[in-house]
PDB file of N, CA and C in Angstrom:
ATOM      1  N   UNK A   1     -94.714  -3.783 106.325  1.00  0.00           N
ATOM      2  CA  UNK A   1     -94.758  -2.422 105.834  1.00  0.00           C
ATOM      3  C   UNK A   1     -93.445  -1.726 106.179  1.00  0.00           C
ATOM      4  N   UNK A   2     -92.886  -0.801 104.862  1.00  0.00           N
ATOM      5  CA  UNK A   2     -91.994  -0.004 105.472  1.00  0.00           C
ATOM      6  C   UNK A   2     -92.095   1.659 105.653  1.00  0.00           C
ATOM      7  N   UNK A   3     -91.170   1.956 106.231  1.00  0.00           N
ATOM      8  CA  UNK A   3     -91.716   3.667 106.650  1.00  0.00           C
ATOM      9  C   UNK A   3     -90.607   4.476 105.323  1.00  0.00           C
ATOM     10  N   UNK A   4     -91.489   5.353 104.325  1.00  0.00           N
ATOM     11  CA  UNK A   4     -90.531   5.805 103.223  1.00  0.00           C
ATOM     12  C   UNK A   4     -90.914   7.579 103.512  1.00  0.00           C
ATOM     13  N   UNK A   5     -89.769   8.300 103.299  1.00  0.00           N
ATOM     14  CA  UNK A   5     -90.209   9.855 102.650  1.00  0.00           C
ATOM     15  C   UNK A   5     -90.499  10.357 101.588  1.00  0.00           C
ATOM     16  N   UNK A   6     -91.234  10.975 101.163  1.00  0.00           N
ATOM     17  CA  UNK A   6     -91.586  11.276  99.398  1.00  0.00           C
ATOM     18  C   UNK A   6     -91.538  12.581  99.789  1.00  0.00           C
ATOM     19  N   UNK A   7     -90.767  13.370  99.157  1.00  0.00           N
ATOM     20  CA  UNK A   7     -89.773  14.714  99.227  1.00  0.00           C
ATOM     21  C   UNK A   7     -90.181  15.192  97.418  1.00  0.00           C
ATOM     22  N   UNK A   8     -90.744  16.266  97.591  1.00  0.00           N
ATOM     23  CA  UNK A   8     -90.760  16.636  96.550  1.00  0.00           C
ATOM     24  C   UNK A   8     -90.076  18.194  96.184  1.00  0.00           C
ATOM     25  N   UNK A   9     -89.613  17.462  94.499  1.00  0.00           N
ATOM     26  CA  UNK A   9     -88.698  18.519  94.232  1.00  0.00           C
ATOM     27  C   UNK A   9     -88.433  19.000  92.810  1.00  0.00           C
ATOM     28  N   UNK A  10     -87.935  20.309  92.355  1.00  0.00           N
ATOM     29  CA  UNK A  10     -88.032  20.500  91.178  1.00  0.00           C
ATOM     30  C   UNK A  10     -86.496  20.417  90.585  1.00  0.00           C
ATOM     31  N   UNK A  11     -85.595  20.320  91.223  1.00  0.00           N
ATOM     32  CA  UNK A  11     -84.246  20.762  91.283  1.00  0.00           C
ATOM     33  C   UNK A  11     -83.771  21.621  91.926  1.00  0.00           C
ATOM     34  N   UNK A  12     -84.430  22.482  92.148  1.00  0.00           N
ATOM     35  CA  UNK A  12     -83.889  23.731  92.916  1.00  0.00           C
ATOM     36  C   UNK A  12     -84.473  23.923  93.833  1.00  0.00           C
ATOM     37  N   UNK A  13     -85.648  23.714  94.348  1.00  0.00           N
ATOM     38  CA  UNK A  13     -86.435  23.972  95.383  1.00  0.00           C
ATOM     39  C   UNK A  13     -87.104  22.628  95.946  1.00  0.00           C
ATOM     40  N   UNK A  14     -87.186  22.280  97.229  1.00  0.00           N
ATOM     41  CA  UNK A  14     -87.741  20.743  97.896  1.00  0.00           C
ATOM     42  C   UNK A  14     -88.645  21.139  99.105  1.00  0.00           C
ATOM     43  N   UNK A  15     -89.451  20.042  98.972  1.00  0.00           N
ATOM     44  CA  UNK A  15     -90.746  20.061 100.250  1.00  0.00           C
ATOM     45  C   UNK A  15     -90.032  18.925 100.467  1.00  0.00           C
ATOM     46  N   UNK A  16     -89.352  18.551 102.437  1.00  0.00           N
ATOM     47  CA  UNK A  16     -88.886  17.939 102.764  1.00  0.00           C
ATOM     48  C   UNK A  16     -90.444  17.197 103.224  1.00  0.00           C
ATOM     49  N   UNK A  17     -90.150  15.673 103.497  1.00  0.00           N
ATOM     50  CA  UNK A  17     -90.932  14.973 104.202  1.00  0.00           C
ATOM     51  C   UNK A  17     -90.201  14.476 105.389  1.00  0.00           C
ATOM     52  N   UNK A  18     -89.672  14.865 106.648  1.00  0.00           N
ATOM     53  CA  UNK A  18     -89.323  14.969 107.741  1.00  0.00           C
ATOM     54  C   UNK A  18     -89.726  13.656 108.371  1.00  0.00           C
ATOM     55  N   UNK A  19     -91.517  12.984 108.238  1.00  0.00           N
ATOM     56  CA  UNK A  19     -91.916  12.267 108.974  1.00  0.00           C
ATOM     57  C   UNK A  19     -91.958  10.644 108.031  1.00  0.00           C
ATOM     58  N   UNK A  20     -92.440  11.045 107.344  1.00  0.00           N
ATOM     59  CA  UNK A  20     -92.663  10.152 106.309  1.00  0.00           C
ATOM     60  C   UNK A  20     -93.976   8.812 106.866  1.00  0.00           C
ATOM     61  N   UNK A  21     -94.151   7.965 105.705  1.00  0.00           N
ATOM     62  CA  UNK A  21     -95.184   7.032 105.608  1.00  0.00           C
ATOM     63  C   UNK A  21     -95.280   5.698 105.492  1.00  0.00           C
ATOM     64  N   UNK A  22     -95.514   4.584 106.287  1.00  0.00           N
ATOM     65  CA  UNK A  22     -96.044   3.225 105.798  1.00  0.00           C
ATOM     66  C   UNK A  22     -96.479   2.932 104.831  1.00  0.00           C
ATOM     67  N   UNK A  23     -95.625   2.247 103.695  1.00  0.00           N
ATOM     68  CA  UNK A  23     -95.798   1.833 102.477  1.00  0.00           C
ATOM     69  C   UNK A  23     -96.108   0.644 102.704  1.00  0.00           C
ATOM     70  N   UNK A  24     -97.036  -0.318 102.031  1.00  0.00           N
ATOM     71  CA  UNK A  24     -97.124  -1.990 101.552  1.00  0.00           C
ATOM     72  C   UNK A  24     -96.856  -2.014  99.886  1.00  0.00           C
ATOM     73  N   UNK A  25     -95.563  -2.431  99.782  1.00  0.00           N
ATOM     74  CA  UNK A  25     -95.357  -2.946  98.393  1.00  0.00           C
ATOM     75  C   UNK A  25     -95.331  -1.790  97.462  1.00  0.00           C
ATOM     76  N   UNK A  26     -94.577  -2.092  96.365  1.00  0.00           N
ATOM     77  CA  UNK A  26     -93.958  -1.214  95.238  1.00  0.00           C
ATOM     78  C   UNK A  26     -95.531  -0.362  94.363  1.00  0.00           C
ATOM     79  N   UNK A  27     -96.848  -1.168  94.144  1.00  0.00           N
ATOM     80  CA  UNK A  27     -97.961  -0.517  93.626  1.00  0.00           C
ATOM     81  C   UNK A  27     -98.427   1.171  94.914  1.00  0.00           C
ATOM     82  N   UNK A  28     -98.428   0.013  96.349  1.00  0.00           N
ATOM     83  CA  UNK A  28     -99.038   1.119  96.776  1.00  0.00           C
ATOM     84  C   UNK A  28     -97.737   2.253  97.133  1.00  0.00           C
ATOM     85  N   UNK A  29     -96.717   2.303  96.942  1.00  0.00           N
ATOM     86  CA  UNK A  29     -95.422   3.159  96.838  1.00  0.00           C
ATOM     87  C   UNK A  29     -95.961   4.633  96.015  1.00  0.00           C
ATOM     88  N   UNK A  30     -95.995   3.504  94.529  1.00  0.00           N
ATOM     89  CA  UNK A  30     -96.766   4.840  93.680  1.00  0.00           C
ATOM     90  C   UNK A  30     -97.889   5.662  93.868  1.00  0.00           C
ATOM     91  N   UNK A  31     -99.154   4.474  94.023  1.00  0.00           N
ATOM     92  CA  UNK A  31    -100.170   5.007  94.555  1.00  0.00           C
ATOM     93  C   UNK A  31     -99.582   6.516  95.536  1.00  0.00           C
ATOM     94  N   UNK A  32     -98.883   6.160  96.800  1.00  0.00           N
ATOM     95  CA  UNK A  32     -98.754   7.183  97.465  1.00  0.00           C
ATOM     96  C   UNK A  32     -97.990   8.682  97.270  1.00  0.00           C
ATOM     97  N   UNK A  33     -96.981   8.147  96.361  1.00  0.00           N
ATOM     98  CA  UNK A  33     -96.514   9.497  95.671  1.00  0.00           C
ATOM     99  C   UNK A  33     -97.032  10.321  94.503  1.00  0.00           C
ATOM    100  N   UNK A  34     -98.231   9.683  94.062  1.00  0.00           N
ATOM    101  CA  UNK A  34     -99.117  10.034  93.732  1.00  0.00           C
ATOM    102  C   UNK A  34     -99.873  11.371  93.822  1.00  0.00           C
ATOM    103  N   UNK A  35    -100.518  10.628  95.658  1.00  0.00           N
ATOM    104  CA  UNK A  35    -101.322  11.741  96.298  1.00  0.00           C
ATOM    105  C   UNK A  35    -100.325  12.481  97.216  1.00  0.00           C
ATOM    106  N   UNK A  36     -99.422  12.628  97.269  1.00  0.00           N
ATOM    107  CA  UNK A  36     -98.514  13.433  97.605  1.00  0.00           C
ATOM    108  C   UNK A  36     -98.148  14.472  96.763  1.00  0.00           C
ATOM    109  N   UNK A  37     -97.783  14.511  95.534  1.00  0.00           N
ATOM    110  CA  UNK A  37     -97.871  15.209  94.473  1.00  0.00           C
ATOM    111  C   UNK A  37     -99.081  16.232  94.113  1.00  0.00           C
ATOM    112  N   UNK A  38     -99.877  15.509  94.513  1.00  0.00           N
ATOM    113  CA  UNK A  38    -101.715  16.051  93.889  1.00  0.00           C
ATOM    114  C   UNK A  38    -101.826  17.005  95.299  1.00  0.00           C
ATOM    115  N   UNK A  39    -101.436  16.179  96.528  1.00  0.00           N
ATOM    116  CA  UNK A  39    -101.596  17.017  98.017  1.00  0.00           C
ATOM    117  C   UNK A  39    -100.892  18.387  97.795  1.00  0.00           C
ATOM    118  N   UNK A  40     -99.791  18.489  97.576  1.00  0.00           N
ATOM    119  CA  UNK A  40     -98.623  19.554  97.244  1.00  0.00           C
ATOM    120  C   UNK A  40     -99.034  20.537  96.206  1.00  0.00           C
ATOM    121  N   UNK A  41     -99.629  19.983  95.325  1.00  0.00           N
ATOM    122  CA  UNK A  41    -100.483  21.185  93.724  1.00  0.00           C
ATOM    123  C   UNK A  41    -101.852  21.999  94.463  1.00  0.00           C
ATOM    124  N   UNK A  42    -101.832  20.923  95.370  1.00  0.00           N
ATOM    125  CA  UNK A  42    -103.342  21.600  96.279  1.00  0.00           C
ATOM    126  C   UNK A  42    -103.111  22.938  96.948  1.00  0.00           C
ATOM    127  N   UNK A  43    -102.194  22.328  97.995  1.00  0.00           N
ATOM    128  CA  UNK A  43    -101.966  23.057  99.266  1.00  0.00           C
ATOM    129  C   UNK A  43    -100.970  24.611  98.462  1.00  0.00           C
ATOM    130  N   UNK A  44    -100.170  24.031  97.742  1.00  0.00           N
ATOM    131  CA  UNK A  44     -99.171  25.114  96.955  1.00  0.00           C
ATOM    132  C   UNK A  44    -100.388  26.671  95.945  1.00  0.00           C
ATOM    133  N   UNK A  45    -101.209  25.748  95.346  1.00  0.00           N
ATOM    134  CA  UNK A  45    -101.924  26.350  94.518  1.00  0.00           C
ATOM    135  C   UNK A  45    -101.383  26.327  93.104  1.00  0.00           C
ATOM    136  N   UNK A  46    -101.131  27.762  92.175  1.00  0.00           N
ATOM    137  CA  UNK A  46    -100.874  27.668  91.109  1.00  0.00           C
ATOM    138  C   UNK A  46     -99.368  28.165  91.162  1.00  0.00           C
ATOM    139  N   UNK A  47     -99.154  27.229  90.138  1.00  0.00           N
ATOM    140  CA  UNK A  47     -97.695  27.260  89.568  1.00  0.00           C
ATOM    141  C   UNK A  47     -97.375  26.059  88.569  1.00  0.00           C
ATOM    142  N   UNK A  48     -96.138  26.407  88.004  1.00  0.00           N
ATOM    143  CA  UNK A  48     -95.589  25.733  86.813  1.00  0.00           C
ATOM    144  C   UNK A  48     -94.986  24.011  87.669  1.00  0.00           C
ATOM    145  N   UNK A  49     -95.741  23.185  87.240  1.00  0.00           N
ATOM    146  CA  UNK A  49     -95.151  21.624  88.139  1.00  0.00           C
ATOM    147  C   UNK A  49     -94.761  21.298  87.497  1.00  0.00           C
ATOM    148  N   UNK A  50     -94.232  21.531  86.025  1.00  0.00           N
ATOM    149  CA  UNK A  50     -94.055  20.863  85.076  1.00  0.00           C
ATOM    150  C   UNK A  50     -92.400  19.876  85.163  1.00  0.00           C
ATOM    151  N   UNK A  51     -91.537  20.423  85.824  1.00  0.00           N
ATOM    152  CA  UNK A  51     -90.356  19.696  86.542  1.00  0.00           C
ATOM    153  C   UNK A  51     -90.240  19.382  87.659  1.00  0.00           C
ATOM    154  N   UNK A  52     -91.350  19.162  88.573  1.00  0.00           N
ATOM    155  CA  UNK A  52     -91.615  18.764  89.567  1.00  0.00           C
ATOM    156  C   UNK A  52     -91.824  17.093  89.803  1.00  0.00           C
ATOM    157  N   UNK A  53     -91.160  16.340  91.036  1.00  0.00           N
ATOM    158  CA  UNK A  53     -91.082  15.040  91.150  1.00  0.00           C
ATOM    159  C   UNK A  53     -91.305  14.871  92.469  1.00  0.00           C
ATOM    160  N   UNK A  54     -91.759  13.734  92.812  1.00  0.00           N
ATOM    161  CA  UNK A  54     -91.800  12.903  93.689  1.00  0.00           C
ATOM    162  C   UNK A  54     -90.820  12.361  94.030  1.00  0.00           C
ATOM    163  N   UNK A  55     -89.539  12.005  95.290  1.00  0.00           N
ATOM    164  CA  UNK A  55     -88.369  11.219  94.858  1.00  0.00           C
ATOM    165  C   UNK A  55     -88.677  10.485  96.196  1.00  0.00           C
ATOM    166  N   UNK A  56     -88.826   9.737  96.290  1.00  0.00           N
ATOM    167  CA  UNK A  56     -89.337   8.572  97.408  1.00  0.00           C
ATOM    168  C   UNK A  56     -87.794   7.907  98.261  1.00  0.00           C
ATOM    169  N   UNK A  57     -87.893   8.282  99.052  1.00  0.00           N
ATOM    170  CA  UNK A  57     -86.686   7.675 100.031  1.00  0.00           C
ATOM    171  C   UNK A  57     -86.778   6.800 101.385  1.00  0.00           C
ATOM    172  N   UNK A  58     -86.188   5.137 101.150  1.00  0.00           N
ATOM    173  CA  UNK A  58     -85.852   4.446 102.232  1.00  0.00           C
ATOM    174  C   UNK A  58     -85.527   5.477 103.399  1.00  0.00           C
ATOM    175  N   UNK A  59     -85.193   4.631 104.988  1.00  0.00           N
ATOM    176  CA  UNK A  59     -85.102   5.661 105.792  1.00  0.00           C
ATOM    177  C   UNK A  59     -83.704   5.568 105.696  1.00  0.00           C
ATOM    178  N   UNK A  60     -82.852   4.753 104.907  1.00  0.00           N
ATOM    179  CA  UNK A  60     -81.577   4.660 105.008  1.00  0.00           C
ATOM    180  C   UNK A  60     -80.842   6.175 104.333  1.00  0.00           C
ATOM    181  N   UNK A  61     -82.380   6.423 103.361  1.00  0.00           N
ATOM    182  CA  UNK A  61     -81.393   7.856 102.435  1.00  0.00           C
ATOM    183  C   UNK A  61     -81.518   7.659 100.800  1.00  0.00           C
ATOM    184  N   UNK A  62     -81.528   5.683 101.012  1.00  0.00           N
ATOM    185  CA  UNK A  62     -81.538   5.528  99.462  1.00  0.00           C
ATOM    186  C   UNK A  62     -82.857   5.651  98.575  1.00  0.00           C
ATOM    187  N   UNK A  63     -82.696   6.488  97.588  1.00  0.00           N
ATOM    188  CA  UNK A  63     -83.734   7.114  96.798  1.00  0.00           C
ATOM    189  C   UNK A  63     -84.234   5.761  96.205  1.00  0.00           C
ATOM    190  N   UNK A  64     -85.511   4.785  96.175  1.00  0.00           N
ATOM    191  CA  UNK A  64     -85.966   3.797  95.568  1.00  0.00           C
ATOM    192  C   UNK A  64     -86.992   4.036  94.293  1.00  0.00           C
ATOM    193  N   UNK A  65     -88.031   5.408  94.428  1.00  0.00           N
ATOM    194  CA  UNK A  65     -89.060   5.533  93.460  1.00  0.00           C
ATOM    195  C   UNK A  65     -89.046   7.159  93.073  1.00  0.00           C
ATOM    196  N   UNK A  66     -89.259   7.235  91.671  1.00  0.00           N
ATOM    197  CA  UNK A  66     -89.840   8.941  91.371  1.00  0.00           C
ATOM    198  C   UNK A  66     -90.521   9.028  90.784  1.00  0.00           C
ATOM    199  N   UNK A  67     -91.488   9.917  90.974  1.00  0.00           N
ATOM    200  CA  UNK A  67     -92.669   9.745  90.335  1.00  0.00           C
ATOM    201  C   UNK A  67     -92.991  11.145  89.966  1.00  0.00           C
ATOM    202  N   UNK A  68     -93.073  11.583  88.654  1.00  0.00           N
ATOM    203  CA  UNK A  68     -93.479  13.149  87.763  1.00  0.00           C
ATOM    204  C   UNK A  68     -94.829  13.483  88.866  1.00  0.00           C
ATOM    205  N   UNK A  69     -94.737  14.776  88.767  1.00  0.00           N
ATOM    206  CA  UNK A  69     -96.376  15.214  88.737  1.00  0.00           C
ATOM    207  C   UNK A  69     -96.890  15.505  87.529  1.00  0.00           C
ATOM    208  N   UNK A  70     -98.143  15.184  88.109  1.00  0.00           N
ATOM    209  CA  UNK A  70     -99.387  14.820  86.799  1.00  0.00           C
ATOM    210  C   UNK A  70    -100.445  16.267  86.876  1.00  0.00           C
ATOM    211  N   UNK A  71    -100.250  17.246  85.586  1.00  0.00           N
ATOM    212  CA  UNK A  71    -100.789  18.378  85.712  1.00  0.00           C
ATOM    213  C   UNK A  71    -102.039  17.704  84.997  1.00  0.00           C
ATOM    214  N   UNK A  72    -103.350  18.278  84.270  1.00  0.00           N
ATOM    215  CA  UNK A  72    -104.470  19.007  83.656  1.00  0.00           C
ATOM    216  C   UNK A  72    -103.738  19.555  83.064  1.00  0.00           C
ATOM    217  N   UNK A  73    -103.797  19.164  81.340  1.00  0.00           N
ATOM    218  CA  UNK A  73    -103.845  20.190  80.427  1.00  0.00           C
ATOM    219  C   UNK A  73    -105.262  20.066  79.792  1.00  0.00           C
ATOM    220  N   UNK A  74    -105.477  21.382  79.781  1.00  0.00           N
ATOM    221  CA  UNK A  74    -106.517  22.317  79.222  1.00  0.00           C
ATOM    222  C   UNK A  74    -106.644  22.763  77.906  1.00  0.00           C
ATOM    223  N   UNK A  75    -106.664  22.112  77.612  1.00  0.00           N
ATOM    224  CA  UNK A  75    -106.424  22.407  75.899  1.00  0.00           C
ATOM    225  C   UNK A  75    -107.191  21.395  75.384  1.00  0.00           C
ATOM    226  N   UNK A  76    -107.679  22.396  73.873  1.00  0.00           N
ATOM    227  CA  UNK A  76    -109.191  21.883  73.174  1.00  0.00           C
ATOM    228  C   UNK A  76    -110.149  20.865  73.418  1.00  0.00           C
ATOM    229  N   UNK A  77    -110.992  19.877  73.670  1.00  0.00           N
ATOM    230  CA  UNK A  77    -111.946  19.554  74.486  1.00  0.00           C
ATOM    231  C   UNK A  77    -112.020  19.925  75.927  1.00  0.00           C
ATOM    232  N   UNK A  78    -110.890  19.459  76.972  1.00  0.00           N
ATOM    233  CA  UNK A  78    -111.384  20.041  77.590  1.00  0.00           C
ATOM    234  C   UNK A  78    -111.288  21.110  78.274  1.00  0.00           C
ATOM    235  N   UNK A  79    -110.797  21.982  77.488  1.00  0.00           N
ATOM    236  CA  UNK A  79    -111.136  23.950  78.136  1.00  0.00           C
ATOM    237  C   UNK A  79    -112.408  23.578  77.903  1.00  0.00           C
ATOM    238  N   UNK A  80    -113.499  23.750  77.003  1.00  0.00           N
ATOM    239  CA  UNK A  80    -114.330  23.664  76.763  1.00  0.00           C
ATOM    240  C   UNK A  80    -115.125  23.277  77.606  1.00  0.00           C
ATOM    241  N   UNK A  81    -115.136  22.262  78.081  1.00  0.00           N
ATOM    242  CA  UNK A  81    -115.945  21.104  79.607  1.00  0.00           C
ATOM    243  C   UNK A  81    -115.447  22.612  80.376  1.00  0.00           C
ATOM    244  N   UNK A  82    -114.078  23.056  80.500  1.00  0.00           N
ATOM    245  CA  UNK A  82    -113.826  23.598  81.813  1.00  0.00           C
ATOM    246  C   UNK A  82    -114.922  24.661  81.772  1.00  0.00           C
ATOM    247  N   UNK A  83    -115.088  25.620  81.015  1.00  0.00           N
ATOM    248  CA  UNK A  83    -115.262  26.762  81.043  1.00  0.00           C
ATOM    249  C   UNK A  83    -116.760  26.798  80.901  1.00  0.00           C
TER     250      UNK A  83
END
């Protein structure tokens, strides 16, 4: 296992990951920037994620994975379910 940071960022503004996490292998990489992303929409609340990324960093610095955040759009079926 290696120890990576997933720092998320829009361009202009970043949630540093200071401590960072034990990865096994390139699937569970994503997997984890994943719920890092979803953790961050949580804790943040509402706002526009729509240029918002995941940028996953060795401890060397070098950027290896990025991963978009994944909004809910709400639009026609399911507003409907929503509401």
């Amino acid at each position: 296992m290696m120890r990576y940071r997933f720092h998320c960022t829009n361009g202009s503004e970043c949630i540093l990951d200071a401590e960072g996490s034990l990865v096994r292998g390139p699937a569970a990489l994503a997997r984890r920037a994943r719920t890092v992303a979803e953790a961050t929409m949580r804790s943040i609340g509402a706002a526009d994620w729509a240029e918002w990324r995941v940028s996953v960093h060795d401890l060397n610095g070098q950027r290896v994975w990025v991963e978009p955040f994944v909004t809910q759009d709400l639009s026609g079926e399911d507003a409907a379910l929503a509401a």
